[in-house]
PDB file of N, CA and C in Angstrom:
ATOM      1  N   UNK A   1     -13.884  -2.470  15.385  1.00  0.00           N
ATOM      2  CA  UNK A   1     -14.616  -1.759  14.357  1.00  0.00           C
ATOM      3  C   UNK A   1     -13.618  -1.014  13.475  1.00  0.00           C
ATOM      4  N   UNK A   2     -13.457  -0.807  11.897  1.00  0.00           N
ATOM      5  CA  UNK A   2     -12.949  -0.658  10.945  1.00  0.00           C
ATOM      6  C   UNK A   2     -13.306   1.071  11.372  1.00  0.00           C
ATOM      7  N   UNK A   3     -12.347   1.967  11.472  1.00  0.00           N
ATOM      8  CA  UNK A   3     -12.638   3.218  11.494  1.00  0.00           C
ATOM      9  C   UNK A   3     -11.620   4.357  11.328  1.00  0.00           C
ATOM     10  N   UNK A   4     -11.978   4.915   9.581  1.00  0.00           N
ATOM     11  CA  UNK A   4     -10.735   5.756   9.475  1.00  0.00           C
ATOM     12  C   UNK A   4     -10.556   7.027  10.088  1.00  0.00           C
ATOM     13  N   UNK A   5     -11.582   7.598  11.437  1.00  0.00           N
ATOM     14  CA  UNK A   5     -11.859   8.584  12.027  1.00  0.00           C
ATOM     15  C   UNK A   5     -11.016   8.474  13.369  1.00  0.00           C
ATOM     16  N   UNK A   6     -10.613   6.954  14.334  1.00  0.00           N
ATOM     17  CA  UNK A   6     -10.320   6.815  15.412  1.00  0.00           C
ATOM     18  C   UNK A   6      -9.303   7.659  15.820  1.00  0.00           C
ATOM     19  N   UNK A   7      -8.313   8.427  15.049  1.00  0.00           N
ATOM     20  CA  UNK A   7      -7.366   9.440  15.829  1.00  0.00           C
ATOM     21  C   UNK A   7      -7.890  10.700  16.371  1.00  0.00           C
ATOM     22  N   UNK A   8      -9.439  10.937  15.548  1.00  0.00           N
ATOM     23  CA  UNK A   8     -10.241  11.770  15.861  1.00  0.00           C
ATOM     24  C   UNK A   8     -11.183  11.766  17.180  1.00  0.00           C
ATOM     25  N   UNK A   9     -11.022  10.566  17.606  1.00  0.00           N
ATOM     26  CA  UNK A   9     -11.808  10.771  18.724  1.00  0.00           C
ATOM     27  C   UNK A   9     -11.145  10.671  20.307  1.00  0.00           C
ATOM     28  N   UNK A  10     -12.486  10.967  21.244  1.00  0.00           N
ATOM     29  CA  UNK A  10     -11.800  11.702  22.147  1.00  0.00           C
ATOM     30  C   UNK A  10     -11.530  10.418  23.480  1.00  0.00           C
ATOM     31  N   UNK A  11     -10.745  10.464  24.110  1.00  0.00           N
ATOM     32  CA  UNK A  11     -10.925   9.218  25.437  1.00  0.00           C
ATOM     33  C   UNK A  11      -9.839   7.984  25.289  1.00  0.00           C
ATOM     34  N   UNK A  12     -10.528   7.090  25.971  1.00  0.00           N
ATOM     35  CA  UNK A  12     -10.039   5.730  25.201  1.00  0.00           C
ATOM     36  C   UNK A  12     -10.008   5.512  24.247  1.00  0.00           C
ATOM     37  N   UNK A  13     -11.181   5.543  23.340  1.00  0.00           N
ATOM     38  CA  UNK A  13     -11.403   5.090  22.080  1.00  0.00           C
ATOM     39  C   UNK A  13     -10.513   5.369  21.037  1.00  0.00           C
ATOM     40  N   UNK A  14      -9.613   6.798  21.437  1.00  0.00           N
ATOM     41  CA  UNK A  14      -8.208   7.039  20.570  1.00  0.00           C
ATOM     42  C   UNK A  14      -7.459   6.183  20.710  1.00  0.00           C
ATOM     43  N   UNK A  15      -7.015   5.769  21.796  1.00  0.00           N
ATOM     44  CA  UNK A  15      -5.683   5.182  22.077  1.00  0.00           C
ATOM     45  C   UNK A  15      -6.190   3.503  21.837  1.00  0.00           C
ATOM     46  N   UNK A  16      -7.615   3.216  21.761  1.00  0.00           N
ATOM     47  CA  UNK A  16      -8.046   1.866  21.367  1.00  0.00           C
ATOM     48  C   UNK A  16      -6.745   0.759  20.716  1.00  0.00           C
ATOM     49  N   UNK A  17      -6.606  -0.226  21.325  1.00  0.00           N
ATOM     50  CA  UNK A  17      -5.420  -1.209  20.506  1.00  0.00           C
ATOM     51  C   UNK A  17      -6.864  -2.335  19.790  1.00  0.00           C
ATOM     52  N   UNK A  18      -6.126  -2.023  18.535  1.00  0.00           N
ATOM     53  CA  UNK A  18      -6.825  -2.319  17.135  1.00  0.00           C
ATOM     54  C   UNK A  18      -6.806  -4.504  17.641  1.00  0.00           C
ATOM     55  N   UNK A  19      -7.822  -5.120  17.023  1.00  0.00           N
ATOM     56  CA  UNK A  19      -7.983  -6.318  16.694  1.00  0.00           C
ATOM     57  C   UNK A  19      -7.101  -6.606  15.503  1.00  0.00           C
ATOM     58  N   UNK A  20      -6.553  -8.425  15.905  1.00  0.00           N
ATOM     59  CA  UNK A  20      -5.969  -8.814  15.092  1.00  0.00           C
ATOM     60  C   UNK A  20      -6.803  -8.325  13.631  1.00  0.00           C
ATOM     61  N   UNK A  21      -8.074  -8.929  13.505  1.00  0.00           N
ATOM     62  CA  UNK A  21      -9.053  -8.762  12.257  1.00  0.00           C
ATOM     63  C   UNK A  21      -8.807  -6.969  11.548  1.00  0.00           C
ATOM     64  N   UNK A  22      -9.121  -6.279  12.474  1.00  0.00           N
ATOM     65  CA  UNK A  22      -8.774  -4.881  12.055  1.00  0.00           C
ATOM     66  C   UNK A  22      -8.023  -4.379  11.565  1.00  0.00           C
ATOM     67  N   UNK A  23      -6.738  -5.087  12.140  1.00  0.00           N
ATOM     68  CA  UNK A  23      -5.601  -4.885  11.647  1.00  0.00           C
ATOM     69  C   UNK A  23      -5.452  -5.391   9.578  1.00  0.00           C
ATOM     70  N   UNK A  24      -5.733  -6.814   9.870  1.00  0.00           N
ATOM     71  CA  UNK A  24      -5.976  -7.372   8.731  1.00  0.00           C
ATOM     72  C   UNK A  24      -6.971  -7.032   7.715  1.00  0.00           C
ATOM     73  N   UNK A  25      -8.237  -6.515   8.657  1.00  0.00           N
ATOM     74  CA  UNK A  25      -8.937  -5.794   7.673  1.00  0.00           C
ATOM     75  C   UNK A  25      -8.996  -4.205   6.538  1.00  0.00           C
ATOM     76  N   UNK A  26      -7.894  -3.743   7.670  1.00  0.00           N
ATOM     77  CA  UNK A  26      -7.305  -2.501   6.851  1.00  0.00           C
ATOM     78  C   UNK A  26      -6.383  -2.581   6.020  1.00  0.00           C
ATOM     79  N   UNK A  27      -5.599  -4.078   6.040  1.00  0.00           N
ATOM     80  CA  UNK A  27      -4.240  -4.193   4.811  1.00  0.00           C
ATOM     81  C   UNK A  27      -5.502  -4.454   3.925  1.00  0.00           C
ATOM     82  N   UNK A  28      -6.233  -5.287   4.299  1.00  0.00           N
ATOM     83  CA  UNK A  28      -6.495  -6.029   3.102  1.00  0.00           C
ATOM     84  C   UNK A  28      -7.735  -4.582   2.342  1.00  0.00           C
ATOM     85  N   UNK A  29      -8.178  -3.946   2.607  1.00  0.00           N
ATOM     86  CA  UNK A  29      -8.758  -3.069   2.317  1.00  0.00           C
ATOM     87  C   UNK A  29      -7.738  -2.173   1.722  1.00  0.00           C
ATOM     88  N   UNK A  30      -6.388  -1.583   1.883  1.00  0.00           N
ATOM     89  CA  UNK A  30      -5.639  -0.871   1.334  1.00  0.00           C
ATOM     90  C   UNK A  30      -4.997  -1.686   0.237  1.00  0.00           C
ATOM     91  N   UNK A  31      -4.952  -2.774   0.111  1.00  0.00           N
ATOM     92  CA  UNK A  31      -4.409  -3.714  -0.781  1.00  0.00           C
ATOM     93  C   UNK A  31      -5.440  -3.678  -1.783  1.00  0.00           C
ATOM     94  N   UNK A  32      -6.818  -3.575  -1.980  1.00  0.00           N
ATOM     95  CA  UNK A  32      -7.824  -3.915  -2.855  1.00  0.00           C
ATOM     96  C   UNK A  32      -7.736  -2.579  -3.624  1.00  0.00           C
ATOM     97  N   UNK A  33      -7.842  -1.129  -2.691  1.00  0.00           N
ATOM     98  CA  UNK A  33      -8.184   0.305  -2.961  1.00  0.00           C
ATOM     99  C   UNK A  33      -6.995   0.029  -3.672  1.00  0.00           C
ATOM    100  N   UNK A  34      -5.592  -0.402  -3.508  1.00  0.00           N
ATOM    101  CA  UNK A  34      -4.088   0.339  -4.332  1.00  0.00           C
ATOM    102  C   UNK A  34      -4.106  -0.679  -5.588  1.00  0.00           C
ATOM    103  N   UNK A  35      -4.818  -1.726  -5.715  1.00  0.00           N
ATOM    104  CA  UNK A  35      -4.641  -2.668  -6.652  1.00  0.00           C
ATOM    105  C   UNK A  35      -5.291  -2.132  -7.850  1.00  0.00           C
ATOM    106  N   UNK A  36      -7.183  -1.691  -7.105  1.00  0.00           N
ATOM    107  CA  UNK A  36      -8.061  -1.401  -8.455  1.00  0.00           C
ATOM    108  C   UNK A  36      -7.788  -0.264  -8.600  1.00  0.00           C
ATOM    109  N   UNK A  37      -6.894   0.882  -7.692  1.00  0.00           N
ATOM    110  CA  UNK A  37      -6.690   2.393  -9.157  1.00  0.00           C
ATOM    111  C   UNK A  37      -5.254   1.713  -9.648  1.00  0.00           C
ATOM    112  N   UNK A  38      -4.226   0.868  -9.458  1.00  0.00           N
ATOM    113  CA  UNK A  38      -3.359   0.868 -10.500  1.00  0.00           C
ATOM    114  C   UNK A  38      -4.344   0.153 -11.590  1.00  0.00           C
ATOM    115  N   UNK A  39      -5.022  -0.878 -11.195  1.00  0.00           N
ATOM    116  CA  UNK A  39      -5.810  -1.175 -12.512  1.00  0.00           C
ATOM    117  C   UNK A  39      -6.073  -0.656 -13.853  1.00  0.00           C
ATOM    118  N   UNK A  40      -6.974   0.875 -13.124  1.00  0.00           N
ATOM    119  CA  UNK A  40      -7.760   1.412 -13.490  1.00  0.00           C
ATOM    120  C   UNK A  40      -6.231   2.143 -14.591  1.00  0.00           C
ATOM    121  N   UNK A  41      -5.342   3.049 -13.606  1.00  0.00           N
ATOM    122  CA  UNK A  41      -4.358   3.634 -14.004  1.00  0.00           C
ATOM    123  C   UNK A  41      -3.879   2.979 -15.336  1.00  0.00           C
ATOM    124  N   UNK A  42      -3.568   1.389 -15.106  1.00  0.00           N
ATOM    125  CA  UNK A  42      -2.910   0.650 -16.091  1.00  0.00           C
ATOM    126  C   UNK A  42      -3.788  -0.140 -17.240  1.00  0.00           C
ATOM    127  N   UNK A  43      -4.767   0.355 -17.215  1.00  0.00           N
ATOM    128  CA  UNK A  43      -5.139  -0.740 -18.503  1.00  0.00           C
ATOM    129  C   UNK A  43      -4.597  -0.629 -19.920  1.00  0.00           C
ATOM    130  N   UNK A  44      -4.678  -0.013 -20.130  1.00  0.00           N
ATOM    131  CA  UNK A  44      -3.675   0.798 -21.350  1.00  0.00           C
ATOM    132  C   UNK A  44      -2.145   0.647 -21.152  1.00  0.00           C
ATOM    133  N   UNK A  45      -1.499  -0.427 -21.308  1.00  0.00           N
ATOM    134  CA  UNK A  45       0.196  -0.623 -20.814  1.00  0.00           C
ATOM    135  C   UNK A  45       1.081   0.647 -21.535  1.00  0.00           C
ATOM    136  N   UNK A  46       1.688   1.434 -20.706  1.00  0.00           N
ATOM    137  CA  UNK A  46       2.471   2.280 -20.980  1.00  0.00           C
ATOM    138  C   UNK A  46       3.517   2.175 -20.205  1.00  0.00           C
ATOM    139  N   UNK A  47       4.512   1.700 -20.975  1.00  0.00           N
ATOM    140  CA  UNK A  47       5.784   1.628 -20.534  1.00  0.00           C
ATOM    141  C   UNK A  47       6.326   2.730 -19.305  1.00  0.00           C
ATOM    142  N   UNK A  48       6.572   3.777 -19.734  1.00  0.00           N
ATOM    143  CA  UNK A  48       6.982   5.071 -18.842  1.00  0.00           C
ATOM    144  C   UNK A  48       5.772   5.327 -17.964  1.00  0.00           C
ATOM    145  N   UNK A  49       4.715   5.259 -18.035  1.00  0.00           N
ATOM    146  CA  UNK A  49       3.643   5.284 -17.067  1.00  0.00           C
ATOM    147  C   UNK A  49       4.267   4.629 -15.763  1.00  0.00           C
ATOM    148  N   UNK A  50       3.861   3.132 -16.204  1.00  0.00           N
ATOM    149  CA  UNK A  50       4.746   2.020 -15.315  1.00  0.00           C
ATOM    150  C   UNK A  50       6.110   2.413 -14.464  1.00  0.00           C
ATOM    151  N   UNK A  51       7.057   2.669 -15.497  1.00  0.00           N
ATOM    152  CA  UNK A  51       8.136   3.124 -14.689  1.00  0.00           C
ATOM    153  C   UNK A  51       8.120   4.237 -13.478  1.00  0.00           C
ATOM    154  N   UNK A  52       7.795   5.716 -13.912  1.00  0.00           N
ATOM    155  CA  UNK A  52       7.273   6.543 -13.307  1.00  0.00           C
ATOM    156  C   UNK A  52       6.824   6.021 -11.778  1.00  0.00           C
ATOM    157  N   UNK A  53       5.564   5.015 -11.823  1.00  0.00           N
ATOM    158  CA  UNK A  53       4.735   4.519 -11.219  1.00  0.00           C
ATOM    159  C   UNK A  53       5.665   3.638  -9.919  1.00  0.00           C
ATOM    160  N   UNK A  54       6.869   2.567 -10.646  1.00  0.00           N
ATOM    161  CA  UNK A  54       7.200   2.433  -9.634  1.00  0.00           C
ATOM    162  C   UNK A  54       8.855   3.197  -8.953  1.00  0.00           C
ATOM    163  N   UNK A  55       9.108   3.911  -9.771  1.00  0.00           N
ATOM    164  CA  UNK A  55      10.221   5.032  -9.412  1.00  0.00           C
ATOM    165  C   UNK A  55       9.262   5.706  -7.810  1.00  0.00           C
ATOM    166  N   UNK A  56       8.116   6.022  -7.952  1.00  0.00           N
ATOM    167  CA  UNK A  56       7.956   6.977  -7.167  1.00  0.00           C
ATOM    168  C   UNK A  56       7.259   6.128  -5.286  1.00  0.00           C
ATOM    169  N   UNK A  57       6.755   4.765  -6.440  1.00  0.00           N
ATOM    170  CA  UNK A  57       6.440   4.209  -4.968  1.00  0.00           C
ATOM    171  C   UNK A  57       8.031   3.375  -4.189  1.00  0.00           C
ATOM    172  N   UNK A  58       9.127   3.494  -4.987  1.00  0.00           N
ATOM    173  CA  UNK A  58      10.197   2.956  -4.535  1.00  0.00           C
ATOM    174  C   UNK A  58      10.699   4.139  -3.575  1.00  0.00           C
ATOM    175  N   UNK A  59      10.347   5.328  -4.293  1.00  0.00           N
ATOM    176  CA  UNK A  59      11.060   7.094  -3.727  1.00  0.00           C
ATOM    177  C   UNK A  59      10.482   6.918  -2.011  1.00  0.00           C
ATOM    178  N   UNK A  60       8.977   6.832  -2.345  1.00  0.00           N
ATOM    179  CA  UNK A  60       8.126   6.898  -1.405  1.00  0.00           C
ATOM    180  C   UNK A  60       8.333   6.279  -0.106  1.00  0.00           C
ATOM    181  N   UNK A  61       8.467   5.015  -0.492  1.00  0.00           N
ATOM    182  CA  UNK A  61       8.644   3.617   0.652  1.00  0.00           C
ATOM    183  C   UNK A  61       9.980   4.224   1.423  1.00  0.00           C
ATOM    184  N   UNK A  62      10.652   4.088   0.729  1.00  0.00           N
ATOM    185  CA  UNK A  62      12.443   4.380   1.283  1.00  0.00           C
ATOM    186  C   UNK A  62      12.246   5.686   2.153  1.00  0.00           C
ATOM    187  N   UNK A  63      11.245   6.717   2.215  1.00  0.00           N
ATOM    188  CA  UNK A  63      11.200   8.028   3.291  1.00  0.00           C
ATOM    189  C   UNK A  63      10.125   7.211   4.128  1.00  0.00           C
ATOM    190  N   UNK A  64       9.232   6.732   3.913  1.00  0.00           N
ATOM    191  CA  UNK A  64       8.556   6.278   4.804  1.00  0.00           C
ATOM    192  C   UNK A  64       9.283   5.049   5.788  1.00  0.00           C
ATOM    193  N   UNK A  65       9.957   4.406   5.225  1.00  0.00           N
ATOM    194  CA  UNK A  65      10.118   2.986   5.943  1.00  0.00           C
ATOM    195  C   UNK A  65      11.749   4.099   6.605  1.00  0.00           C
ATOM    196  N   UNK A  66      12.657   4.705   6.278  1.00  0.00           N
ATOM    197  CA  UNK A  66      13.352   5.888   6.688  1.00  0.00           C
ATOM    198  C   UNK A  66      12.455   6.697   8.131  1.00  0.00           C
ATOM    199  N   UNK A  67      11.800   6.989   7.941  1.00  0.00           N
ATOM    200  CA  UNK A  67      10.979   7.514   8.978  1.00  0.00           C
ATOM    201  C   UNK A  67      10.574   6.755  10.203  1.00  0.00           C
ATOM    202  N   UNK A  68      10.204   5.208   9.755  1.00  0.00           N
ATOM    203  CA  UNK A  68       9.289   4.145  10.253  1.00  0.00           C
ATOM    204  C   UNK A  68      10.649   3.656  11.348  1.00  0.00           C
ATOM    205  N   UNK A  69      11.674   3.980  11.110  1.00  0.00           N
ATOM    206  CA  UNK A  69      13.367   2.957  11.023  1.00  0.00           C
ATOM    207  C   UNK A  69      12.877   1.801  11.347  1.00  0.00           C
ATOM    208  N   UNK A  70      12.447   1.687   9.629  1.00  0.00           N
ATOM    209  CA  UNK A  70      12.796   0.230   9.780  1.00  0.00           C
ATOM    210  C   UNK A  70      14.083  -0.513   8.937  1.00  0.00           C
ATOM    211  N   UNK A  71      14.863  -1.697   9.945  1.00  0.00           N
ATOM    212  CA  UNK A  71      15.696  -2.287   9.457  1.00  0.00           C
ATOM    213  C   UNK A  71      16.122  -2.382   7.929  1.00  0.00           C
ATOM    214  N   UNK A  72      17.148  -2.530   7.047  1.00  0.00           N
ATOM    215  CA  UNK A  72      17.239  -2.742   5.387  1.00  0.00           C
ATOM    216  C   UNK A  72      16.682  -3.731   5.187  1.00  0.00           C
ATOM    217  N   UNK A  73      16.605  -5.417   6.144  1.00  0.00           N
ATOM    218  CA  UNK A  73      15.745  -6.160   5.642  1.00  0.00           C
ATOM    219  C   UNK A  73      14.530  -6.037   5.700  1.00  0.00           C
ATOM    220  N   UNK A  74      13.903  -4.969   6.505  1.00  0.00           N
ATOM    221  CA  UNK A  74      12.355  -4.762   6.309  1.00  0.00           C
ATOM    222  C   UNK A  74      12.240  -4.325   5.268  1.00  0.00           C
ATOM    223  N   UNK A  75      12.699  -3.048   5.111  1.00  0.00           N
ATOM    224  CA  UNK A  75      12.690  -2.153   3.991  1.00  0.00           C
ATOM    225  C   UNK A  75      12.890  -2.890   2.650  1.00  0.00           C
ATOM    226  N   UNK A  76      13.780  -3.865   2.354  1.00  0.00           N
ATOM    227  CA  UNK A  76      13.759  -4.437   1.135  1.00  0.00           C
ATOM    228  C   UNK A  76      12.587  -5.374   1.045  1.00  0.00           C
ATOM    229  N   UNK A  77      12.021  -5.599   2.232  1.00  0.00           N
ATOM    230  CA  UNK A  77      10.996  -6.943   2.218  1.00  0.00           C
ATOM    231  C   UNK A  77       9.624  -5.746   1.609  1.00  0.00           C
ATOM    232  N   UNK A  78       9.544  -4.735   2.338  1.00  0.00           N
ATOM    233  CA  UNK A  78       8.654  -4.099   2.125  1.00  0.00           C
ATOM    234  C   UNK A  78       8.478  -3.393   0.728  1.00  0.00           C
ATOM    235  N   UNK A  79      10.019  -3.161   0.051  1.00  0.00           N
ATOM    236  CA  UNK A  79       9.566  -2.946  -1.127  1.00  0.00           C
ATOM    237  C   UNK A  79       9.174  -4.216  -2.219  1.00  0.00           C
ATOM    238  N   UNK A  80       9.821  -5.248  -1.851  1.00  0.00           N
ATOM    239  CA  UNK A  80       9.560  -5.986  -2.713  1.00  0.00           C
ATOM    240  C   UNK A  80       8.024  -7.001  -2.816  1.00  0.00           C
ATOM    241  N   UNK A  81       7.125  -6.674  -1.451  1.00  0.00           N
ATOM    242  CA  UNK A  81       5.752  -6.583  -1.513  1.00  0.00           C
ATOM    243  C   UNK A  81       5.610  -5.512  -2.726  1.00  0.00           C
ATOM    244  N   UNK A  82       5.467  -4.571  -2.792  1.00  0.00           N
ATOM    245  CA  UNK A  82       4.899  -3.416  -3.209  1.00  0.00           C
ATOM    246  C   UNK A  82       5.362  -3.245  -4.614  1.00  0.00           C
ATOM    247  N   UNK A  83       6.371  -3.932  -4.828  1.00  0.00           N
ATOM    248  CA  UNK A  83       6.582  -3.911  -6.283  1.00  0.00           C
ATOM    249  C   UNK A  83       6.194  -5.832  -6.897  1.00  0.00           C
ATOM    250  N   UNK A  84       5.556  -6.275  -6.159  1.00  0.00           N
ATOM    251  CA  UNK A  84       4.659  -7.868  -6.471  1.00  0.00           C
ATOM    252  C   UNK A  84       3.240  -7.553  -6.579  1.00  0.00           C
ATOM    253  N   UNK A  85       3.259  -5.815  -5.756  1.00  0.00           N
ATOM    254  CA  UNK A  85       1.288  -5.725  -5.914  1.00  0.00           C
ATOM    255  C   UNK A  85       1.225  -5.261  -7.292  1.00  0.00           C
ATOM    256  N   UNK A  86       2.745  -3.971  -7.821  1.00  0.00           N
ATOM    257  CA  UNK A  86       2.579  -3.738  -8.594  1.00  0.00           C
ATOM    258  C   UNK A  86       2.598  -4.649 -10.045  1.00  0.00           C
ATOM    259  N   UNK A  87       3.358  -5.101  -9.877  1.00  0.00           N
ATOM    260  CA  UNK A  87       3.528  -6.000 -11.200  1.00  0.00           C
ATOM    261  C   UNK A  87       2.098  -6.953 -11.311  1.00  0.00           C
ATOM    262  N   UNK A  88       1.649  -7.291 -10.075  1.00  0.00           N
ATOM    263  CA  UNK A  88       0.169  -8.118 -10.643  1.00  0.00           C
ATOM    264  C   UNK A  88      -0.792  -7.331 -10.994  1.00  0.00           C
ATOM    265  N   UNK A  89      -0.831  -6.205 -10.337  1.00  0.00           N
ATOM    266  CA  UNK A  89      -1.651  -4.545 -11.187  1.00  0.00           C
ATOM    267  C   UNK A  89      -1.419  -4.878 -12.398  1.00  0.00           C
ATOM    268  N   UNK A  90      -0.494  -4.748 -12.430  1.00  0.00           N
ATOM    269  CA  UNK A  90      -0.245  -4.434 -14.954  1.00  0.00           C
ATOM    270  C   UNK A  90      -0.310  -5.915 -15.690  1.00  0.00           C
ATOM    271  N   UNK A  91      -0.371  -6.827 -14.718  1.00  0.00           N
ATOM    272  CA  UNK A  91      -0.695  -8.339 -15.390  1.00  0.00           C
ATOM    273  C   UNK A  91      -1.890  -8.317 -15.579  1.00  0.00           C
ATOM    274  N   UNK A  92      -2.917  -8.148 -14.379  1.00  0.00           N
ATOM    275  CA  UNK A  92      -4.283  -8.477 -14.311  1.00  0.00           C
ATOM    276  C   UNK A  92      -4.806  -7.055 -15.161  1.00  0.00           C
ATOM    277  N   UNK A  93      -4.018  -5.802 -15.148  1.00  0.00           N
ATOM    278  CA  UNK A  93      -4.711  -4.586 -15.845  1.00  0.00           C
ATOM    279  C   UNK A  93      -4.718  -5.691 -18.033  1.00  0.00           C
ATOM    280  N   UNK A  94      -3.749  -5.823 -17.685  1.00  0.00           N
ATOM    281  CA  UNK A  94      -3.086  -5.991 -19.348  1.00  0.00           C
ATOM    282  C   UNK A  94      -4.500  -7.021 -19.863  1.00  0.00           C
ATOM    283  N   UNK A  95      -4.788  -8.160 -18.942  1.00  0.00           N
ATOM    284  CA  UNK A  95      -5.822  -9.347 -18.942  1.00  0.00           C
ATOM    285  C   UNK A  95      -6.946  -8.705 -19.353  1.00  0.00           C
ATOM    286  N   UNK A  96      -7.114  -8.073 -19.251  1.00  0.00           N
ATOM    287  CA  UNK A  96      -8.615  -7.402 -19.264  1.00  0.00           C
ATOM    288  C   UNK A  96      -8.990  -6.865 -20.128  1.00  0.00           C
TER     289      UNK A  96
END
C-alpha cells in the first residue's frame, strides 16, 4: 500500500519492507508531481529561471547523494536523470 504516513506508524508496519510495485509506484508518482510543477513553473521559457532551476537541483543532489554516499558514478548517473527530467520539463512546457 502507497503510504506517505508509514514512518508514522507504530509496530511492524514501520519497519514494513516496501513492494517491488511500491517502490515503483512512488518514483513514478514523484516523477509525475516534479515534472507537472516544472511544467507549470516553465511555460513561459525564461532563460535564468531555467538556469537557477537547475543550479539548485545540481546544489541539491550533490548534498543529498553526499549524504546518501553514494559512489561518483551514482551520483553522476543520478544527476544526469534529473537533469533529462529537467530538460523534457521545458521541452514539453515550451510545446504547449
Amino acid at each position: 500500500m502507497l503510504s506517505t504516513d508509514r514512518d508514522f506508524k507504530a509496530g511492524g508496519e514501520r519497519f514494513a519492507i516496501p513492494t517491488q510495485g511500491e517502490v515503483e509506484g512512488k518514483l513514478m508518482v514523484s516523477e509525475l508531481v516534479a515534472v507537472a510543477c516544472l511544467q507549470e513553473l516553465l511555460k513561459k521559457e525564461h532563460a535564468p529561471v531555467i538556469e537557477r532551476v537547475r543550479r539548485r537541483i545540481l546544489r541539491d543532489l550533490k548534498h543529498r547523494c553526499c549524504s546518501l554516499k553514494l559512489c561518483p558514478h551514482d551520483e553522476k548517473a543520478t544527476a544526469d536523470y534529473a537533469l533529462q527530467i529537467l530538460k523534457s520539463a521545458v521541452r514539453e512546457a515550451g510545446s504547449r
